[in-house]
PDB file of N, CA and C in Angstrom:
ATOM      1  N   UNK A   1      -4.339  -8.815  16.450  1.00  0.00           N
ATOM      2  CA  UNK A   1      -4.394  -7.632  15.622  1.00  0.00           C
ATOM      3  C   UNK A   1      -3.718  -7.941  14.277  1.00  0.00           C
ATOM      4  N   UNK A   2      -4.106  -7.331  13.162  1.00  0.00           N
ATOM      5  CA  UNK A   2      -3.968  -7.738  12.078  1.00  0.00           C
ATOM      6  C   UNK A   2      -3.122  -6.616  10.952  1.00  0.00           C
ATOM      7  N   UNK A   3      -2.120  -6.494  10.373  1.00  0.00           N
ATOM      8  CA  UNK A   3      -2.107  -5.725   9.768  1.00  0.00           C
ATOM      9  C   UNK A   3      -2.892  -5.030   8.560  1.00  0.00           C
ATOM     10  N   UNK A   4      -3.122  -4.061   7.977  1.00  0.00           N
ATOM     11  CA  UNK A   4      -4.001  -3.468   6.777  1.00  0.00           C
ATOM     12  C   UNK A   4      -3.176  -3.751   5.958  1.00  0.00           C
ATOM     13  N   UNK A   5      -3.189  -3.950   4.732  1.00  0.00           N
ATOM     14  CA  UNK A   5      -2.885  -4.515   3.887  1.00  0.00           C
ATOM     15  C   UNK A   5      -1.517  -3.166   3.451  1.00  0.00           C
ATOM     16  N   UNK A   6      -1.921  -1.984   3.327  1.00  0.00           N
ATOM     17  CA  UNK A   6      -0.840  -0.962   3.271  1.00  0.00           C
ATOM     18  C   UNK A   6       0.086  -1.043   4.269  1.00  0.00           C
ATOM     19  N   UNK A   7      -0.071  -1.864   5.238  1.00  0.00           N
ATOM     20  CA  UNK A   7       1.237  -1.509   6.289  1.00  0.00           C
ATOM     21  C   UNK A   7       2.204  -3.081   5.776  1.00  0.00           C
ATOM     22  N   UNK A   8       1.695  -3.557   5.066  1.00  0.00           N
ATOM     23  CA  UNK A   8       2.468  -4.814   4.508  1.00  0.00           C
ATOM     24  C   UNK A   8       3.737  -3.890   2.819  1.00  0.00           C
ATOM     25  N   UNK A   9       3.206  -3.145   2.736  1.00  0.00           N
ATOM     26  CA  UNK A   9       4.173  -1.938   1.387  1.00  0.00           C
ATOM     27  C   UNK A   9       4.997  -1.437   2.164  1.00  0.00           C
ATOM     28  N   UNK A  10       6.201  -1.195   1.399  1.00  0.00           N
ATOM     29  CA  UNK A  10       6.890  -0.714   2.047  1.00  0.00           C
ATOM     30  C   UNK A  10       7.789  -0.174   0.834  1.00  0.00           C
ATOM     31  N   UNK A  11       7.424   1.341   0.785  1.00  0.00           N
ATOM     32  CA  UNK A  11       7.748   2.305  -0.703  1.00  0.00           C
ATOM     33  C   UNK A  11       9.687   3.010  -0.035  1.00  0.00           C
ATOM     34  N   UNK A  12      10.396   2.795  -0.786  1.00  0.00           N
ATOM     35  CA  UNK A  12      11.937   3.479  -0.754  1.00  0.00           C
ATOM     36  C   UNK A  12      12.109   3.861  -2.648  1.00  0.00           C
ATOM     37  N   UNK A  13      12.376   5.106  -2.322  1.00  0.00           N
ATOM     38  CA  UNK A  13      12.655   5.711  -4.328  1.00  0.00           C
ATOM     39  C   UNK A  13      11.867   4.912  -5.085  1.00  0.00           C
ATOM     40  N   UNK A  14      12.191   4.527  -6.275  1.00  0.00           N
ATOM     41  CA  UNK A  14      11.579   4.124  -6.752  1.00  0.00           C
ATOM     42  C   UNK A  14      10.805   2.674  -6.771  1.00  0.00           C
ATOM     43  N   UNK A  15      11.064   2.361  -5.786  1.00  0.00           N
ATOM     44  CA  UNK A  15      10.351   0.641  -5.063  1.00  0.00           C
ATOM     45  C   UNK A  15       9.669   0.398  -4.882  1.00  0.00           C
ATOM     46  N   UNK A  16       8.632  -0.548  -4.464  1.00  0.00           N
ATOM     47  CA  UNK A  16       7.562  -0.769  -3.751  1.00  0.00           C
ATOM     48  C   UNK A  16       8.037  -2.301  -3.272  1.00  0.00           C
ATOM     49  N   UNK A  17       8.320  -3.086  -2.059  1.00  0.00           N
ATOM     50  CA  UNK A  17       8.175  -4.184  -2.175  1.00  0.00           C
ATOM     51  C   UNK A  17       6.818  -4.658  -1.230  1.00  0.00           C
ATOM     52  N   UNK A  18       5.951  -5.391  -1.770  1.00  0.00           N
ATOM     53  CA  UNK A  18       4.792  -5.633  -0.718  1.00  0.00           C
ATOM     54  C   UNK A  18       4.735  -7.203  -0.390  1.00  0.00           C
ATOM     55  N   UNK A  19       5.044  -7.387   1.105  1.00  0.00           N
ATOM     56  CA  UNK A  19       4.880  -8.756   1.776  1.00  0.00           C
ATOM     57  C   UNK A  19       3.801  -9.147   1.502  1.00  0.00           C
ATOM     58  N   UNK A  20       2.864  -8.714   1.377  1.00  0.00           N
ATOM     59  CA  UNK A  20       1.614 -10.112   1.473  1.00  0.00           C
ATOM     60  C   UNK A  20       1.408 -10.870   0.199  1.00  0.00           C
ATOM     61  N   UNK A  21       2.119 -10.109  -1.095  1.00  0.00           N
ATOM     62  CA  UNK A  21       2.341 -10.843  -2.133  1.00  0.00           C
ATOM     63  C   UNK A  21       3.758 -11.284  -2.880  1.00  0.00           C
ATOM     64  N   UNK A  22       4.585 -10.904  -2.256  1.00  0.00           N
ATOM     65  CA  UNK A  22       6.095 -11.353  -2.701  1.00  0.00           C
ATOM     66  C   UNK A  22       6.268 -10.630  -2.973  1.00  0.00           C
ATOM     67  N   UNK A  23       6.151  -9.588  -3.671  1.00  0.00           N
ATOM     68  CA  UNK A  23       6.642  -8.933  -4.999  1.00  0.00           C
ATOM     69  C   UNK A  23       7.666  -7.361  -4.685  1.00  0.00           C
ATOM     70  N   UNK A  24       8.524  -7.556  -5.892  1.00  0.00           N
ATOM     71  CA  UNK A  24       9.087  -6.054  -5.541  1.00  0.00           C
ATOM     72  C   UNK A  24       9.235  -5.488  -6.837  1.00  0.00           C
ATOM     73  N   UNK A  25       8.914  -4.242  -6.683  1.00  0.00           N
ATOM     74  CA  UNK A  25       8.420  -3.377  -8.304  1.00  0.00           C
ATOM     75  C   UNK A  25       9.061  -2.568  -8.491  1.00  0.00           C
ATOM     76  N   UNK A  26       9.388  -1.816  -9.484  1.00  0.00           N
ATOM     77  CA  UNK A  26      10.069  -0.320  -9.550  1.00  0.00           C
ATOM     78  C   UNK A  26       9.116  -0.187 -10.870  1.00  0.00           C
ATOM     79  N   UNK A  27       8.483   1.411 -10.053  1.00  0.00           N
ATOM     80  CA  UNK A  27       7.998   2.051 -11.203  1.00  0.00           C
ATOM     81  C   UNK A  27       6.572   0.709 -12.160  1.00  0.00           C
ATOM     82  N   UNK A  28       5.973   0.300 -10.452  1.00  0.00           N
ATOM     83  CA  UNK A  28       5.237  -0.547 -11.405  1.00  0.00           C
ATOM     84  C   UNK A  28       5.281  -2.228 -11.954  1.00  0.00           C
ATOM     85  N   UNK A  29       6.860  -2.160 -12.321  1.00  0.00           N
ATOM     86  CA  UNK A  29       7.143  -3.177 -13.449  1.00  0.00           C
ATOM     87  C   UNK A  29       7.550  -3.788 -12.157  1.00  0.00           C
ATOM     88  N   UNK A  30       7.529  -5.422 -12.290  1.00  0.00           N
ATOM     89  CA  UNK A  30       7.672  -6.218 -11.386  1.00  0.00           C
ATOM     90  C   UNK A  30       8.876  -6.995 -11.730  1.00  0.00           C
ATOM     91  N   UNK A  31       9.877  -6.919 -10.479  1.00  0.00           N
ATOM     92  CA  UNK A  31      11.361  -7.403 -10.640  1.00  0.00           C
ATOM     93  C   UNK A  31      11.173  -8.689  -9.720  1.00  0.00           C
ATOM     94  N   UNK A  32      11.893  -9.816 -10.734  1.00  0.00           N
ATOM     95  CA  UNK A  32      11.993 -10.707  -9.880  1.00  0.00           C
ATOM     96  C   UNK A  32      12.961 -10.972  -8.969  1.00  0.00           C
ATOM     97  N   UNK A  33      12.544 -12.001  -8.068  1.00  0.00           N
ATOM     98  CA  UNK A  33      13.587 -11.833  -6.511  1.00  0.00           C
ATOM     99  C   UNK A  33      13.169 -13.102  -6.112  1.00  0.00           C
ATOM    100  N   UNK A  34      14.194 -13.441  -5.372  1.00  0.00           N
ATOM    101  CA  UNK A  34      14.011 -15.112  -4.764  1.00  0.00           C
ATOM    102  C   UNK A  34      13.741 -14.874  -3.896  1.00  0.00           C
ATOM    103  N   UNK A  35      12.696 -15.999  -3.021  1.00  0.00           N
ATOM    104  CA  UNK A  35      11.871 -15.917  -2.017  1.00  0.00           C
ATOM    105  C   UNK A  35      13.325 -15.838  -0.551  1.00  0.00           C
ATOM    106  N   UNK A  36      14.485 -15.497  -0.834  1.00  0.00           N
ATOM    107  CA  UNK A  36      15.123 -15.872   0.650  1.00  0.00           C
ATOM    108  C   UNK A  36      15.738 -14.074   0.708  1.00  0.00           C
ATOM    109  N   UNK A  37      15.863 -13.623  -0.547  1.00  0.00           N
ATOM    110  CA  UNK A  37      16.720 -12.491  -0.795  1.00  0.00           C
ATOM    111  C   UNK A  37      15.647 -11.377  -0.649  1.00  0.00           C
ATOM    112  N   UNK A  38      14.605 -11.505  -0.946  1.00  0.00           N
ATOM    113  CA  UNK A  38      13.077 -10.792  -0.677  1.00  0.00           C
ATOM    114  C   UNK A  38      13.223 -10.777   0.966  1.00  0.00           C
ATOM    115  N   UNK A  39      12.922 -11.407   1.509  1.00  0.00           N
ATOM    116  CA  UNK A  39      12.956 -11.600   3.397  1.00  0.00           C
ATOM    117  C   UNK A  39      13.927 -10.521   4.011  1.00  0.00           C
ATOM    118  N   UNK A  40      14.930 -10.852   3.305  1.00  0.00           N
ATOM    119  CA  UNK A  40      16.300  -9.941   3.921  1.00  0.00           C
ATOM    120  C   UNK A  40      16.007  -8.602   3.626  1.00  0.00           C
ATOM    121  N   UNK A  41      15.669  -8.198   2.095  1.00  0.00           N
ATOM    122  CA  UNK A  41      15.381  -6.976   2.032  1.00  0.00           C
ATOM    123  C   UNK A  41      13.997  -6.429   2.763  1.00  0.00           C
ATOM    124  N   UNK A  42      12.974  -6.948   3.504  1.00  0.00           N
ATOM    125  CA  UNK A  42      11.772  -7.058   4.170  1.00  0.00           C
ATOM    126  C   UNK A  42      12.720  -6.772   5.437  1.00  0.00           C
ATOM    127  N   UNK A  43      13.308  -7.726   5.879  1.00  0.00           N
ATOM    128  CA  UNK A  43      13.755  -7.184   7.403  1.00  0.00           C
ATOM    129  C   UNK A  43      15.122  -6.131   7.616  1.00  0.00           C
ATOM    130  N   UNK A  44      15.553  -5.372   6.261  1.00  0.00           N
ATOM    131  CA  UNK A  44      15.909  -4.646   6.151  1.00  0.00           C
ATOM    132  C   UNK A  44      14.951  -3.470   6.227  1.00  0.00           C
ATOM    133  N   UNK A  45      14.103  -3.408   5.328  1.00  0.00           N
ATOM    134  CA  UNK A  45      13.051  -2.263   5.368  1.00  0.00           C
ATOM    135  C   UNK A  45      12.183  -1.974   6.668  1.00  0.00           C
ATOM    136  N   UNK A  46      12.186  -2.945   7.422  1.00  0.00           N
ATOM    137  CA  UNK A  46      11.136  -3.067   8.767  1.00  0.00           C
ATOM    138  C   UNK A  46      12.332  -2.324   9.407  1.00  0.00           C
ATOM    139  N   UNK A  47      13.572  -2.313   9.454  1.00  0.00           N
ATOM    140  CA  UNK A  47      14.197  -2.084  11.027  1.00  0.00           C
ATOM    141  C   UNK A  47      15.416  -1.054   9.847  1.00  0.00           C
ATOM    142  N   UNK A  48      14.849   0.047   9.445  1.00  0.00           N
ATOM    143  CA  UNK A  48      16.221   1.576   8.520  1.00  0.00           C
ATOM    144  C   UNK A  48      17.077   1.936   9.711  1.00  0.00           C
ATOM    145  N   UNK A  49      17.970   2.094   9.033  1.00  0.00           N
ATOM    146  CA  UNK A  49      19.192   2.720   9.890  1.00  0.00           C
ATOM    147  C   UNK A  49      18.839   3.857   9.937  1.00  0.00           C
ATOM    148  N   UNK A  50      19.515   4.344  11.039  1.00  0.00           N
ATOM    149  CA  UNK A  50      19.781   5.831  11.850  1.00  0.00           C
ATOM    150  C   UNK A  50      20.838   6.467  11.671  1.00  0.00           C
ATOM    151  N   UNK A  51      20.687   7.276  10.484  1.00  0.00           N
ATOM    152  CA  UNK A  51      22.041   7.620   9.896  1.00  0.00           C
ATOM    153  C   UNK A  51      21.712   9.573   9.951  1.00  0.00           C
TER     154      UNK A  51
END
């Protein structure tokens, strides 16, 4: 099974970061991020706290 390409986004305020292309945006504009510090914030966003 494959993911859809929207379940690879993953939108918080003003963010977007989308795995299937690296990238993490605000508002669009594309912020750069190193490929190890991107991951962390990815397996941050996959698994939000319960607050």
């Amino acid at each position: 099974m494959t993911e859809s390409p929207a379940a690879r986004r993953h939108r918080f305020g003003a963010f977007e970061a989308d795995a299937s292309t690296g990238e993490l945006r605000r508002q669009g504009i594309r912020i750069r991020l190193n490929a190890q510090p991107f991951q962390v914030l990815l397996a941050l966003l996959k698994r939000p706290a319960s607050c």
